[in-house]
Each structure stands twice: as structure tokens, then as C-alpha cells.
N, C-alpha and C. Protein backbone atom coordinates (compact mmCIF):
# COMPACT_ATOMS: atom_id res chain seq x y z
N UNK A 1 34.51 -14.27 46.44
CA UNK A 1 33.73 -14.67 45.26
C UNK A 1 34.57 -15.56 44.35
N UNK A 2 33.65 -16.21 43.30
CA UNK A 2 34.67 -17.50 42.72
C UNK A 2 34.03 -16.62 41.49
N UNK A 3 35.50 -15.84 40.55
CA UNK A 3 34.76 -15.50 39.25
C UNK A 3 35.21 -16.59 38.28
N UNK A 4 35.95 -17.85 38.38
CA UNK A 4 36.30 -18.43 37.44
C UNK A 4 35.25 -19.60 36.74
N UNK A 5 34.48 -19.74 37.94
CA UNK A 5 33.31 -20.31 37.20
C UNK A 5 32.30 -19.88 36.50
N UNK A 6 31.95 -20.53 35.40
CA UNK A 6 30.80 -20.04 34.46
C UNK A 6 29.63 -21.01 34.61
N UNK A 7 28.24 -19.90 34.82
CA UNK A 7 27.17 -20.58 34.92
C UNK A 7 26.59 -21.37 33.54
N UNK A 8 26.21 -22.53 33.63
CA UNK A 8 24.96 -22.75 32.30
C UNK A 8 24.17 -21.80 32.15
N UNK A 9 24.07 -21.69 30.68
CA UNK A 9 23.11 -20.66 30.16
C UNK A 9 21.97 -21.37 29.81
N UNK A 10 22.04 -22.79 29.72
CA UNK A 10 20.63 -23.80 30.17
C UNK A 10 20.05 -23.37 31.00
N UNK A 11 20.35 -22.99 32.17
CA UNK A 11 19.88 -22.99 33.13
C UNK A 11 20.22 -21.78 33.81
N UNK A 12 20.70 -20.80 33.55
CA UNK A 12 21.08 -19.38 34.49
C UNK A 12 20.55 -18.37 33.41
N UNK A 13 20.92 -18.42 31.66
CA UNK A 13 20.48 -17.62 30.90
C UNK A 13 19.10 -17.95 29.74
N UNK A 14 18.49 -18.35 30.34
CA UNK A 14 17.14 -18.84 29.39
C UNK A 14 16.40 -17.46 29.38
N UNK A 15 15.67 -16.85 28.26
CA UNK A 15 14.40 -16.07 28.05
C UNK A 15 13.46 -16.53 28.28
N UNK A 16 12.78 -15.81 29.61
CA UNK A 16 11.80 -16.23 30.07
C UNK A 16 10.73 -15.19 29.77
N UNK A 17 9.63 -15.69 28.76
CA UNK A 17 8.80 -14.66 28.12
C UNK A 17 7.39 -14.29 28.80
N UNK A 18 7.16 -16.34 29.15
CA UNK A 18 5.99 -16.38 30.10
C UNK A 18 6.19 -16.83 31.18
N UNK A 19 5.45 -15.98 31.93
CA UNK A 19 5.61 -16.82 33.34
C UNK A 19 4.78 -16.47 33.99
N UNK A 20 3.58 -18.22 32.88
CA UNK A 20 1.98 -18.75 33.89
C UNK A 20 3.09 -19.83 34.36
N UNK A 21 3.76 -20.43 34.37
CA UNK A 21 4.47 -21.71 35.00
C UNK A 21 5.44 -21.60 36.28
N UNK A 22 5.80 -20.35 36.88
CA UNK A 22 6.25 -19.47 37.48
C UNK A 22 5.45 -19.21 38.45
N UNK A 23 4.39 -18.86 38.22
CA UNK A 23 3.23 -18.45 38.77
C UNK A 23 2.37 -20.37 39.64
N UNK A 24 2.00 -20.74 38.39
CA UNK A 24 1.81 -22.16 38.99
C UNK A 24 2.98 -23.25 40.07
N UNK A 25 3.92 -22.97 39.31
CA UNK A 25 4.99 -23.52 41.06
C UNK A 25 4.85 -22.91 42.21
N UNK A 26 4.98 -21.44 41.81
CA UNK A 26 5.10 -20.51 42.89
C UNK A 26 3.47 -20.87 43.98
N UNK A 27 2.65 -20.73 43.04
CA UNK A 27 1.23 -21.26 43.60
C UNK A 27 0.96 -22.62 44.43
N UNK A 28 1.85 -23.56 43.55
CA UNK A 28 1.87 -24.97 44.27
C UNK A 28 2.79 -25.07 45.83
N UNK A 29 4.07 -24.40 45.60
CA UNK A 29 4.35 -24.42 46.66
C UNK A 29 3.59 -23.94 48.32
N UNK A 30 2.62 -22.75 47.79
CA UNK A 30 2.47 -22.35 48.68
C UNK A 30 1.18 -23.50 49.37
N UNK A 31 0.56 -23.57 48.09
CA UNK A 31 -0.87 -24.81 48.57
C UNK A 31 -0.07 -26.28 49.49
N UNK A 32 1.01 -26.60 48.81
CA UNK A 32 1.59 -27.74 49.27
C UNK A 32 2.17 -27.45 50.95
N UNK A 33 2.05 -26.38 51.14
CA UNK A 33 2.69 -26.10 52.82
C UNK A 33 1.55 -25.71 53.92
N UNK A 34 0.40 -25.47 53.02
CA UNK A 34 -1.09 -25.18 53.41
C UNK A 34 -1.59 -26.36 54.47
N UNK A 35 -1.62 -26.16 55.36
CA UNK A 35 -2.21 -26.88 56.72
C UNK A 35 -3.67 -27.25 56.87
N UNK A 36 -4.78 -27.90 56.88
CA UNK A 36 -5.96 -28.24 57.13
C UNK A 36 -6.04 -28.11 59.06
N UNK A 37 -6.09 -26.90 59.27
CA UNK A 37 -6.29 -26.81 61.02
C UNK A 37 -7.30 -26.44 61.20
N UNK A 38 -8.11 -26.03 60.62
CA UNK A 38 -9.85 -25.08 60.67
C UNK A 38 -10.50 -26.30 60.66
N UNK A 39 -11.30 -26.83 61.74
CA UNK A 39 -12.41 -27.55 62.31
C UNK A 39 -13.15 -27.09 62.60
N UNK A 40 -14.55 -26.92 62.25
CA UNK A 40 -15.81 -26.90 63.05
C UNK A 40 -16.37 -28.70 63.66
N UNK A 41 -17.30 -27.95 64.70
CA UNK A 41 -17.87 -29.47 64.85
C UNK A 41 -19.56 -29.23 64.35
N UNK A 42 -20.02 -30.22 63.88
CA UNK A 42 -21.41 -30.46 63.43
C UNK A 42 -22.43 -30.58 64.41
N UNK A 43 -23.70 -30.94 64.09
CA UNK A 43 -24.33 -31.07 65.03
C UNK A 43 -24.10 -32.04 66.34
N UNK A 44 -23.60 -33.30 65.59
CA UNK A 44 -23.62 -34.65 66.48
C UNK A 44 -22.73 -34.95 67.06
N UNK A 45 -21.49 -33.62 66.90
CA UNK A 45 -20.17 -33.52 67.77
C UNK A 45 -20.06 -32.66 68.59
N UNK A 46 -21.21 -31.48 68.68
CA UNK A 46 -21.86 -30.54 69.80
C UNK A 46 -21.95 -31.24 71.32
N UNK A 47 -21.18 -30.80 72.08
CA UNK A 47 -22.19 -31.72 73.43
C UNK A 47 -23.40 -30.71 73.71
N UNK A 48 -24.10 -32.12 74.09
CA UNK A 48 -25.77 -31.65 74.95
C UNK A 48 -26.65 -32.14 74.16
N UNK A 49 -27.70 -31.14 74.04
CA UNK A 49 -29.19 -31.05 72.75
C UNK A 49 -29.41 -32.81 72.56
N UNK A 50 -29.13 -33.37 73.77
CA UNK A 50 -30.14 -34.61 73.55
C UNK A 50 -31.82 -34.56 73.95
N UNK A 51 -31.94 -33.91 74.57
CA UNK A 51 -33.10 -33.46 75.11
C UNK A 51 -34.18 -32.93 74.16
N UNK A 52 -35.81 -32.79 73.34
CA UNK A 52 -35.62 -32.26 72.68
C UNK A 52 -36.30 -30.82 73.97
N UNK A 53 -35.60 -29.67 73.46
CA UNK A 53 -36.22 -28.49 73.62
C UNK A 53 -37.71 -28.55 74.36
N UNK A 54 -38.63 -28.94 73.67
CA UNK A 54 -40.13 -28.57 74.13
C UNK A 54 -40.98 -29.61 72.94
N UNK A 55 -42.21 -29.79 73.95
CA UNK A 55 -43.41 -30.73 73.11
C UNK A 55 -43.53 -30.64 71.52
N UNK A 56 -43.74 -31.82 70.76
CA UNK A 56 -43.97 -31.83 69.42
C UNK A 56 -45.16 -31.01 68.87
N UNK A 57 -46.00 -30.70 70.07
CA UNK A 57 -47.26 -30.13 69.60
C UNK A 57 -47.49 -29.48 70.38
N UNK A 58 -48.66 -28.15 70.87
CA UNK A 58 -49.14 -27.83 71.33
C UNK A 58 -48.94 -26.42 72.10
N UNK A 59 -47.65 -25.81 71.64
CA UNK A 59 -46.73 -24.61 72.19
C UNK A 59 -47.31 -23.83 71.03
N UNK A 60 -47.26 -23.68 69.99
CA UNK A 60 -47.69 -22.79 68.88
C UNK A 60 -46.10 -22.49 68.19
N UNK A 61 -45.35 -22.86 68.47
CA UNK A 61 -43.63 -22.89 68.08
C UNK A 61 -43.30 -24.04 67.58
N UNK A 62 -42.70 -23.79 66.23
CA UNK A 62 -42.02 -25.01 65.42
C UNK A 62 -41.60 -25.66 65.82
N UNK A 63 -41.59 -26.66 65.82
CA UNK A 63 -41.08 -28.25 65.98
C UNK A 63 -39.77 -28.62 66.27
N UNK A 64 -38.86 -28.53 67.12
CA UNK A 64 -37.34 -28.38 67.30
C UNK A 64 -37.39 -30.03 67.91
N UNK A 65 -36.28 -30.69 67.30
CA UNK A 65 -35.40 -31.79 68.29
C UNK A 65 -34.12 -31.91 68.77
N UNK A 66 -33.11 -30.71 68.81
CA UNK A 66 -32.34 -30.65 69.28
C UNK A 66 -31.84 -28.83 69.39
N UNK A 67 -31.54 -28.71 70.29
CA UNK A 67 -30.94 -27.27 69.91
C UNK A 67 -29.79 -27.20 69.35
N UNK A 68 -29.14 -28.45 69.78
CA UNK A 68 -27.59 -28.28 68.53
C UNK A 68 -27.92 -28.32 67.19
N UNK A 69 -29.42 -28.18 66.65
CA UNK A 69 -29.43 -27.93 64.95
C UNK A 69 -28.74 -26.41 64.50
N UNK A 70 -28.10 -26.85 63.02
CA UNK A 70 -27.08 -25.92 63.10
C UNK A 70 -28.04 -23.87 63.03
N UNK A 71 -29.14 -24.07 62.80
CA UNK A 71 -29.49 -22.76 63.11
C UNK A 71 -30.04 -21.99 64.61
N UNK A 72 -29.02 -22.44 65.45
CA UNK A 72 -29.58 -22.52 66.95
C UNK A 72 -27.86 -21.71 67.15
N UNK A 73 -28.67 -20.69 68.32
CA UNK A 73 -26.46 -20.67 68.63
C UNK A 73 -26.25 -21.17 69.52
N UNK A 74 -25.39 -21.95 69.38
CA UNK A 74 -24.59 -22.90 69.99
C UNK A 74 -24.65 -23.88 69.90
N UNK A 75 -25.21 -24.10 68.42
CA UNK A 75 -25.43 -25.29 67.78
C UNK A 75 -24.60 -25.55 66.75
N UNK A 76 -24.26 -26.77 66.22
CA UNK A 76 -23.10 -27.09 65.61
C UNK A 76 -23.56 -26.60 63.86
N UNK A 77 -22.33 -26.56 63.48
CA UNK A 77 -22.12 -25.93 61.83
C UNK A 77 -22.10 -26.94 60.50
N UNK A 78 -22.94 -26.33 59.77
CA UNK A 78 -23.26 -27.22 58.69
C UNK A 78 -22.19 -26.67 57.48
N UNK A 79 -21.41 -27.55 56.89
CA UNK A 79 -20.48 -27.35 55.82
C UNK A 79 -19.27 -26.55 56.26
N UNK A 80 -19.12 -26.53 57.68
CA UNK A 80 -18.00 -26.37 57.64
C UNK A 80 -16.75 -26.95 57.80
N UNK A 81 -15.42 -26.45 57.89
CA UNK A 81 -14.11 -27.21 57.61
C UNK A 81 -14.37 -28.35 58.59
N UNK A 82 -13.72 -29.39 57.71
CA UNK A 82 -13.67 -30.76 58.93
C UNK A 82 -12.13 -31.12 59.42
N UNK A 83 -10.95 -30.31 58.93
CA UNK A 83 -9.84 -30.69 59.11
C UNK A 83 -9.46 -31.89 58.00
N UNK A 84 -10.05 -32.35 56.85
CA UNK A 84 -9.45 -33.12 56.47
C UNK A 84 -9.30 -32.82 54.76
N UNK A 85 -9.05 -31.46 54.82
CA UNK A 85 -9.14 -30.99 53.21
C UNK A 85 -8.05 -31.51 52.62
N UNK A 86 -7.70 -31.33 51.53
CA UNK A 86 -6.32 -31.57 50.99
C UNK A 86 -6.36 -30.59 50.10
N UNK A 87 -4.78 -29.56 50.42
CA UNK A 87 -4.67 -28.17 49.70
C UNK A 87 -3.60 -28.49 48.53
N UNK A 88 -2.94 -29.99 48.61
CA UNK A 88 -1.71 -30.70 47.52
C UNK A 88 -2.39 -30.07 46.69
N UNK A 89 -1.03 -29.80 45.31
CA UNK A 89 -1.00 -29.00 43.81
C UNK A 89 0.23 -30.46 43.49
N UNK A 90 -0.61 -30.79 42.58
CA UNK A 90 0.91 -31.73 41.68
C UNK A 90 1.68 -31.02 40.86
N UNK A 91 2.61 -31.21 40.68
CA UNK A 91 3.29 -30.17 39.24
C UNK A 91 4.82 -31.71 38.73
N UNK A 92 3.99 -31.61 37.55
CA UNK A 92 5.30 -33.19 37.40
C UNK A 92 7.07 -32.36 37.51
N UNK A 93 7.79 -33.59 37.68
CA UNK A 93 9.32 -33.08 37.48
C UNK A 93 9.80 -32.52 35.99
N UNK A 94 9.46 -32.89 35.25
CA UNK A 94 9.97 -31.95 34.41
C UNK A 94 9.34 -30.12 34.18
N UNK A 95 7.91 -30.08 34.62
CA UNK A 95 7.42 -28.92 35.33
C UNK A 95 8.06 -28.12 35.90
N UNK A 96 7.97 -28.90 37.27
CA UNK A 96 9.21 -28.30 38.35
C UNK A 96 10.35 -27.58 37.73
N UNK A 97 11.31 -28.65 37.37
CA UNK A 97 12.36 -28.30 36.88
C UNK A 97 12.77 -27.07 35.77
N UNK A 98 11.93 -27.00 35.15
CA UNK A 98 11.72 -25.99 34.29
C UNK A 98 11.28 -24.72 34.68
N UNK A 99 10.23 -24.60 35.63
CA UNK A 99 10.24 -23.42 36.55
C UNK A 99 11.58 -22.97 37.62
N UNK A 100 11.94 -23.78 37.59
CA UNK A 100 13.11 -23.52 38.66
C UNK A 100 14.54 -22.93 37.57
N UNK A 101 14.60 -23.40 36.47
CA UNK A 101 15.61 -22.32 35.47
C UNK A 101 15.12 -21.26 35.61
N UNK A 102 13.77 -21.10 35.33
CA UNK A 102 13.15 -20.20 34.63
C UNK A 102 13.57 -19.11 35.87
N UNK A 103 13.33 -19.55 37.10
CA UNK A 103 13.51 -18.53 38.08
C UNK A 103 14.70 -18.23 38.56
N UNK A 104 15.86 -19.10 38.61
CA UNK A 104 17.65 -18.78 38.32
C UNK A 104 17.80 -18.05 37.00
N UNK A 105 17.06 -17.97 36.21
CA UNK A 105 17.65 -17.21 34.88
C UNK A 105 17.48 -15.71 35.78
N UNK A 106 15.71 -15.52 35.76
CA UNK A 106 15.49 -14.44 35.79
C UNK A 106 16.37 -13.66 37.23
N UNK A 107 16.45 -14.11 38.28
CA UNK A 107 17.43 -14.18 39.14
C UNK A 107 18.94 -13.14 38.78
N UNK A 108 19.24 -14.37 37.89
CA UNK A 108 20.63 -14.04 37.37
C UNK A 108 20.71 -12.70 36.41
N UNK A 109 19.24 -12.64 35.73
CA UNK A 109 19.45 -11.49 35.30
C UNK A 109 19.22 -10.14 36.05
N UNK A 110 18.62 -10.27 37.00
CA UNK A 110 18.38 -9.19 37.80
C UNK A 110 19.68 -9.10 39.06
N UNK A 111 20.67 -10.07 38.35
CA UNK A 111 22.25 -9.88 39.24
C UNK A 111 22.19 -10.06 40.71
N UNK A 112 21.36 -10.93 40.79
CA UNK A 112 21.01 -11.29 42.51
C UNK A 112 21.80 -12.72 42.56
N UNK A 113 22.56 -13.16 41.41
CA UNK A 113 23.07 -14.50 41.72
C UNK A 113 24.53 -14.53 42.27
N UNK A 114 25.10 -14.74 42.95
CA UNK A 114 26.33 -14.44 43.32
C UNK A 114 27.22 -15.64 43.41
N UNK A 115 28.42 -16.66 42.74
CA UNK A 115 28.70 -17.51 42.95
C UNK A 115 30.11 -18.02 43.88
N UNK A 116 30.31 -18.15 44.48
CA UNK A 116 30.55 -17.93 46.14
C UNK A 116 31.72 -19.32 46.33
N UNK A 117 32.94 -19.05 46.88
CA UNK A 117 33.91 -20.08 47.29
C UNK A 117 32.48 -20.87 48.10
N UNK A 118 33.13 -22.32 48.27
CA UNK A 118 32.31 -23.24 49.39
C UNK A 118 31.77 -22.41 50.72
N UNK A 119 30.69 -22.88 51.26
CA UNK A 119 31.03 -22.55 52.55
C UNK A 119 31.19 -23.54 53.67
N UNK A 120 32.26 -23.19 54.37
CA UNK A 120 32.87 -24.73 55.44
C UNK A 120 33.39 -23.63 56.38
N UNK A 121 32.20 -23.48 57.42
CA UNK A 121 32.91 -23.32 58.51
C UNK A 121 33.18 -24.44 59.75
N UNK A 122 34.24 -23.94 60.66
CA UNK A 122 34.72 -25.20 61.53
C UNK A 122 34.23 -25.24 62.81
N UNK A 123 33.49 -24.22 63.34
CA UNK A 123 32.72 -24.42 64.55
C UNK A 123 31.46 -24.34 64.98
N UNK A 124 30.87 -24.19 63.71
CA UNK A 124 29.56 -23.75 64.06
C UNK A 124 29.20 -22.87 64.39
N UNK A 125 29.53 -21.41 64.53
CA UNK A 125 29.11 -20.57 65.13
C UNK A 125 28.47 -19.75 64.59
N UNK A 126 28.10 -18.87 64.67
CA UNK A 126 27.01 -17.64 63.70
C UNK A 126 28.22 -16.62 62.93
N UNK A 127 28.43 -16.49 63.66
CA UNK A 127 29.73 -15.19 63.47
C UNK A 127 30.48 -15.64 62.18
N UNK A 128 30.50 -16.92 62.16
CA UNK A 128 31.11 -17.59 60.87
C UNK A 128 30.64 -17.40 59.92
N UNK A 129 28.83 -17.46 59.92
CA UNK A 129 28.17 -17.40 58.70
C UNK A 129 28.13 -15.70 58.76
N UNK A 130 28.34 -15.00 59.43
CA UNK A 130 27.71 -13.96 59.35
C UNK A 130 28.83 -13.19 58.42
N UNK A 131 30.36 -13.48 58.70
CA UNK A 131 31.03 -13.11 58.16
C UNK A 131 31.41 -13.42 56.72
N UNK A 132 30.66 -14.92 56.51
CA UNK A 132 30.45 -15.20 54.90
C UNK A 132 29.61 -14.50 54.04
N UNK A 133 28.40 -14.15 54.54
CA UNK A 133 27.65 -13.48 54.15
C UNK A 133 28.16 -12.03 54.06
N UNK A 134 28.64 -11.50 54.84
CA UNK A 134 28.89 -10.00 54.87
C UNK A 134 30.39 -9.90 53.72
N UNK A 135 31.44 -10.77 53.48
CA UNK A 135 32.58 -10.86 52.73
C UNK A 135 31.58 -11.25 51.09
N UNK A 136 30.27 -11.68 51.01
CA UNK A 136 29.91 -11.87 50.25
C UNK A 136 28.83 -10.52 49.78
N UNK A 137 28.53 -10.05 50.29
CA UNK A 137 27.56 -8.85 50.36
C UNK A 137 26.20 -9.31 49.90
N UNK A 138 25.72 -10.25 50.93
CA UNK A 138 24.84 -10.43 50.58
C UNK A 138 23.87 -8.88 52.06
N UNK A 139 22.65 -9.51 51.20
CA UNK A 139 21.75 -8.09 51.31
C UNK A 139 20.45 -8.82 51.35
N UNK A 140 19.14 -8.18 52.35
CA UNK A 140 17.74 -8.80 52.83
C UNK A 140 17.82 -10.44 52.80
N UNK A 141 16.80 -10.80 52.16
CA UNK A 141 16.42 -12.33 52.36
C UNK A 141 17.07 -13.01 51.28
N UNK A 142 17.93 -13.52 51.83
CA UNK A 142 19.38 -14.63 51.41
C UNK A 142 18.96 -16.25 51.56
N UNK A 143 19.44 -16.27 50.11
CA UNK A 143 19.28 -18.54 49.76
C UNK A 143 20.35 -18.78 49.55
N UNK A 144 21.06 -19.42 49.88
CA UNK A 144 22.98 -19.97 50.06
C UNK A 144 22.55 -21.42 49.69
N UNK A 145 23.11 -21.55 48.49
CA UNK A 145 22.96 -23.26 48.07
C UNK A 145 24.52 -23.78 47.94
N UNK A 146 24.51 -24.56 49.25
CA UNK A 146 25.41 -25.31 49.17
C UNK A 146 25.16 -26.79 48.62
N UNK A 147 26.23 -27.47 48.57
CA UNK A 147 26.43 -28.80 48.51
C UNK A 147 25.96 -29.99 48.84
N UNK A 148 26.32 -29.44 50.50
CA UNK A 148 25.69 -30.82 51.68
C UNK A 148 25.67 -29.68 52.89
N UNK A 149 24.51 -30.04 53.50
CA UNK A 149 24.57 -29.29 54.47
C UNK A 149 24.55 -30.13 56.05
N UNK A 150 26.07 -29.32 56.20
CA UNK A 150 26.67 -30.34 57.32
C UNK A 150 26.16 -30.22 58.55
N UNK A 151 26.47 -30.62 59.47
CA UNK A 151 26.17 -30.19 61.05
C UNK A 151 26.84 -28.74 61.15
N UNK A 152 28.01 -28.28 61.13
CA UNK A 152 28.33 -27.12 61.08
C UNK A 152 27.63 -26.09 60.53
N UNK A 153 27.56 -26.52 59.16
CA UNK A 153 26.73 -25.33 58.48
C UNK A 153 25.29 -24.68 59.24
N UNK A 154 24.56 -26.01 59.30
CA UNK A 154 23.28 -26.36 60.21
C UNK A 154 23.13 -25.44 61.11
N UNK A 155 24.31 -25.41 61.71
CA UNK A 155 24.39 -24.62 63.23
C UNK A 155 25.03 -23.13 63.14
N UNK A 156 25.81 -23.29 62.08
CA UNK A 156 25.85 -21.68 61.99
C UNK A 156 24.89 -20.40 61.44
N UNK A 157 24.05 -21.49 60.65
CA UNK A 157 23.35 -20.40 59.58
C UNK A 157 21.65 -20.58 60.43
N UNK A 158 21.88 -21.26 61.60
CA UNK A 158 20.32 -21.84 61.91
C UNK A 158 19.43 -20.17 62.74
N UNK A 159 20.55 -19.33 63.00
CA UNK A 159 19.97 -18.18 64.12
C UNK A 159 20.06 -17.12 63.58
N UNK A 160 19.75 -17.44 61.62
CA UNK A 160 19.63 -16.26 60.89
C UNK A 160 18.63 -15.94 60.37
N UNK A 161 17.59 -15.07 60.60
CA UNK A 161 16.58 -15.24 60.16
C UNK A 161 16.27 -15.04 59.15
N UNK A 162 16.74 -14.44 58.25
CA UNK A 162 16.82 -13.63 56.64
C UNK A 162 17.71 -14.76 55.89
N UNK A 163 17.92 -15.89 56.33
CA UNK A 163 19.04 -16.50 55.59
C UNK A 163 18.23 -18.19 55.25
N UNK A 164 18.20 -18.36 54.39
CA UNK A 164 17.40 -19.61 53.95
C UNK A 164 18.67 -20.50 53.03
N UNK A 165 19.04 -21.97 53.72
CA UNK A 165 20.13 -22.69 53.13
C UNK A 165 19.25 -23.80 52.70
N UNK A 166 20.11 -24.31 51.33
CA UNK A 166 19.35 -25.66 50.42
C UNK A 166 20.28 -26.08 49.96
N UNK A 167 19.85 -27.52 49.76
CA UNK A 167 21.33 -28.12 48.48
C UNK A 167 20.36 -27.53 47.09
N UNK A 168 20.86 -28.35 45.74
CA UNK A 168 20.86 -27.83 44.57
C UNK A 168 19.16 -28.89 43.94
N UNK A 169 19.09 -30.21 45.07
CA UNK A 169 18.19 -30.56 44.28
C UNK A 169 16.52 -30.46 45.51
N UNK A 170 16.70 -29.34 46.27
CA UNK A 170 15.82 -28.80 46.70
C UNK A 170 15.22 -27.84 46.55
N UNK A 171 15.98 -26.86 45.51
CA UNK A 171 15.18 -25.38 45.17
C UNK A 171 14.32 -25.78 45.10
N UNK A 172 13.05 -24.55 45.30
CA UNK A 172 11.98 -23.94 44.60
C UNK A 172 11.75 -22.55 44.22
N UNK A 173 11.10 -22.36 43.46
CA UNK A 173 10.37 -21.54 42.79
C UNK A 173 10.31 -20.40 43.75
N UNK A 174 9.51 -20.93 45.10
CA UNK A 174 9.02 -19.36 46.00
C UNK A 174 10.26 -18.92 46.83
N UNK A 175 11.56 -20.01 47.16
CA UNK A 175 12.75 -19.07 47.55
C UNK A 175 13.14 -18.63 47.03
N UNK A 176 13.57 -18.98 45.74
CA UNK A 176 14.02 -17.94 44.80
C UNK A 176 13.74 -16.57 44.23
N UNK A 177 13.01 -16.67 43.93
CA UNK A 177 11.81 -15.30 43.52
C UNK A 177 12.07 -14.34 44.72
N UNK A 178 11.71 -14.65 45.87
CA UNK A 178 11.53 -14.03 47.50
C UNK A 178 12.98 -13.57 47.73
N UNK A 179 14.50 -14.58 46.93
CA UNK A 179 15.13 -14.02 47.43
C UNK A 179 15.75 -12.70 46.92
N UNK A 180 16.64 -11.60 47.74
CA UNK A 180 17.29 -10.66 47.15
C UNK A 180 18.50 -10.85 46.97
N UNK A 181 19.58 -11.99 47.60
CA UNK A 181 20.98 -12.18 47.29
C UNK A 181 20.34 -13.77 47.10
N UNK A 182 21.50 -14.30 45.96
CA UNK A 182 21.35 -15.83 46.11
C UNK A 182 22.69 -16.18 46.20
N UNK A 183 23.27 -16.90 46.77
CA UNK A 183 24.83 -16.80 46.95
C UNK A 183 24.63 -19.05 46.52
N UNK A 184 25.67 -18.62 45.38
CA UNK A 184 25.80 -20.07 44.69
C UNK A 184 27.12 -20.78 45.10
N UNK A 185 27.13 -21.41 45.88
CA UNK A 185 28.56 -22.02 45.73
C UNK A 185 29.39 -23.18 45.16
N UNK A 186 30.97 -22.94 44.77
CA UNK A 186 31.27 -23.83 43.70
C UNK A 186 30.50 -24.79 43.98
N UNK A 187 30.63 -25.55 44.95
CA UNK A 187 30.46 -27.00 45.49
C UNK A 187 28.91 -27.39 44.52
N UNK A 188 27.76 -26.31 44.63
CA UNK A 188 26.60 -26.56 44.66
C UNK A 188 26.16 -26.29 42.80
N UNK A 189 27.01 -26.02 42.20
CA UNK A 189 27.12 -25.33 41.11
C UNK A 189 27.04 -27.15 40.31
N UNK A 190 27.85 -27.71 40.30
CA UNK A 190 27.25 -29.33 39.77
C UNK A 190 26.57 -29.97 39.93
N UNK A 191 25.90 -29.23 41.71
CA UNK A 191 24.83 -30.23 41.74
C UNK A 191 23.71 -29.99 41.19
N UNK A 192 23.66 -28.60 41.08
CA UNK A 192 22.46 -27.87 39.89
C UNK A 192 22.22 -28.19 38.67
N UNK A 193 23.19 -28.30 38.06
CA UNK A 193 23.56 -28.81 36.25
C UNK A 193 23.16 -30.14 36.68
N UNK A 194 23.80 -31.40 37.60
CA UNK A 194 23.21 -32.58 37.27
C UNK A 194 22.18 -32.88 37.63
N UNK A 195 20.89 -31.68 38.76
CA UNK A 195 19.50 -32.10 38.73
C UNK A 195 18.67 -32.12 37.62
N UNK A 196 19.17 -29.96 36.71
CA UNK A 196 18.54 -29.78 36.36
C UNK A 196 18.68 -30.10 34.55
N UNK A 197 20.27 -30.45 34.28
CA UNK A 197 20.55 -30.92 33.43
C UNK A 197 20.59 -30.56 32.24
N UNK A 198 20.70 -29.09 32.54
CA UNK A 198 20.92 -27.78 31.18
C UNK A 198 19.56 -27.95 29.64
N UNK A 199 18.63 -28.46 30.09
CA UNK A 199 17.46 -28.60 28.98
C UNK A 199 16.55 -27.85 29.19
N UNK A 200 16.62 -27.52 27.95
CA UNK A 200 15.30 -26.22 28.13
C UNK A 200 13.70 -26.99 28.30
């Protein structure tokens, strides 16, 4: 552990009283990762039902011209998903940014922030990260904000599943919150102050 560094209280110790803005990142993120994969097809993307069914007149049965009308089964669906929704949430940068103290404060006050020598391992291997993490005590679902994240790092921390790595001007809102250790390191500790730039 690195105790000689001191966090901004811009940004690690703010009172956070409300948190609808917390709630709205946390919300945006999740809409912004939201997929449009639910397709139905309509009538006129049904194959078949060119045919109509039976005579316009003279059966004593309503009038049908296709059986793919959508109240037929196996007939195509009216109002449903077309695959081309859009689930995007905007939230401007100074928004952002402000939710993202808000959620390192509260973080920090609930002592889940941990600020951590670099991490540089030299071969890539798991065992490397595993042993950073464990010399660090970190604990459940872990965010390690480094610096730059190298090919090494990449490859050591990639076959962890509880372990989520970012530089400083990628946080959000829903790793944070989600996480239970946050392990800060020097390296990543300036790059935080110069995204987020200690303003309330």
C-alpha cells in the first residue's frame, strides 16, 4: 500500500446528500450498454399468405386476405420490436463527472478505496495479478485503476473474473458503486485529479 499519498477531498471527500444524479448515471450506463436484439417480423416479412385464404363472398366467414394478418397464428406481429430502438441516455460531462466524485467519495467513505503502489507486472501472468491483489487485500468484485493499461497488465488481470481494470478517465458510476475493493494506484491518482479536476 502507498500511505504517503493523499487523496483530493474534491473529489474522494465531498458530502453527498443526494443521490438522484447517482441514480441517473448509474441508469444511463446501464441503458447505454442496452442492445436492440428483439425483432419481430410483421405481416409483409412473414413468408407465405399470398394466397387469399377463401372467396370474398359467399362462405358465411369474414373476409380474410392473407393469413399472415397479425391476428392469425402464424401471422406476423403488429407493434412489435423492429431491432432498431435506441436505449442511448445523454448525461453531459460535467454531469458525468460529478457523479463519478460523488461515487469515489461515497466509496472512500465506506473505506473500499485502497491506494496501491503501481501495478507493473513483467510477464503477464495471472499469478502476478493475483498476488497483487491478495498483498493488497482486495475482497469480491474489484476495479484497479491504473494508469495505462499495458499488454502485460491486459494479460494478467484478463482471466479474473471479479476483477474489472480502467484508467482514471474511464470510470463510471456502475463500477464503482458494484465495486467492494477499489484499489487506486499512485500512477492513476493524477490521472483522476486532471480528468476530474477537484470541482465540486
Amino acid at each position: 500500500m502507498a500511505e504517503t499519498i493523499k487523496l483530493n477531498k474534491d473529489i474522494f471527500g465531498l458530502k453527498v446528500e443526494n443521490h438522484e444524479l447517482l441514480k441517473v448515471a448509474y441508469d444511463a450506463y446501464l441503458a447505454n450498454s442496452r442492445m436492440a436484439n428483439a425483432k419481430t417480423l410483421k405481416r409483409g416479412e412473414v413468408r407465405g399468405g399470398g394466397r387469399k385464404p377463401w372467396k370474398q363472398k359467399g362462405t358465411g366467414r369474414a373476409r380474410f386476405g392473407s393469413t399472415r394478418n397479425p391476428i392469425w397464428r402464424h401471422g406476423g406481429v403488429a407493434f412489435g420490436p423492429t431491432g432498431d430502438q435506441n436505449f442511448t441516455k445523454t448525461l453531459s460531462q460535467t454531469a458525468k463527472q460529478t457523479a463519478v466524485r460523488q461515487a469515489l467519495s461515497l466509496a472512500n467513505e465506506s473505506k473500499k478505496v485502497i491506494v496501491a503502489v503501481d501495478f507493473a507486472p513483467k510477464t503477464g501472468k495471472t499469478t502476478e495479478a493475483v498476488k497483487y491483489l491478495k498483498a493488497n487485500k482486495a475482497t469480491g468484485n474489484t476495479l484497479l485503476i491504473v494508469a495505462e493499461k499495458t499488454e502485460e497488465v491486459l494479460r494478467s488481470t484478463g482471466n479474473i473474473s471479479n476483477l474489472i481494470v480502467s484508467r482514471p478517465n474511464y470510470l463510471n458510476v456502475y463500477n464503482i458503486l458494484n465495486a467492494d475493493t477499489i484499489i487506486l494506484t499512485e500512477g492513476a491518482v493524477a490521472g483522476i485529479e486532471s480528468w476530474l479536476g477537484g470541482k465540486k
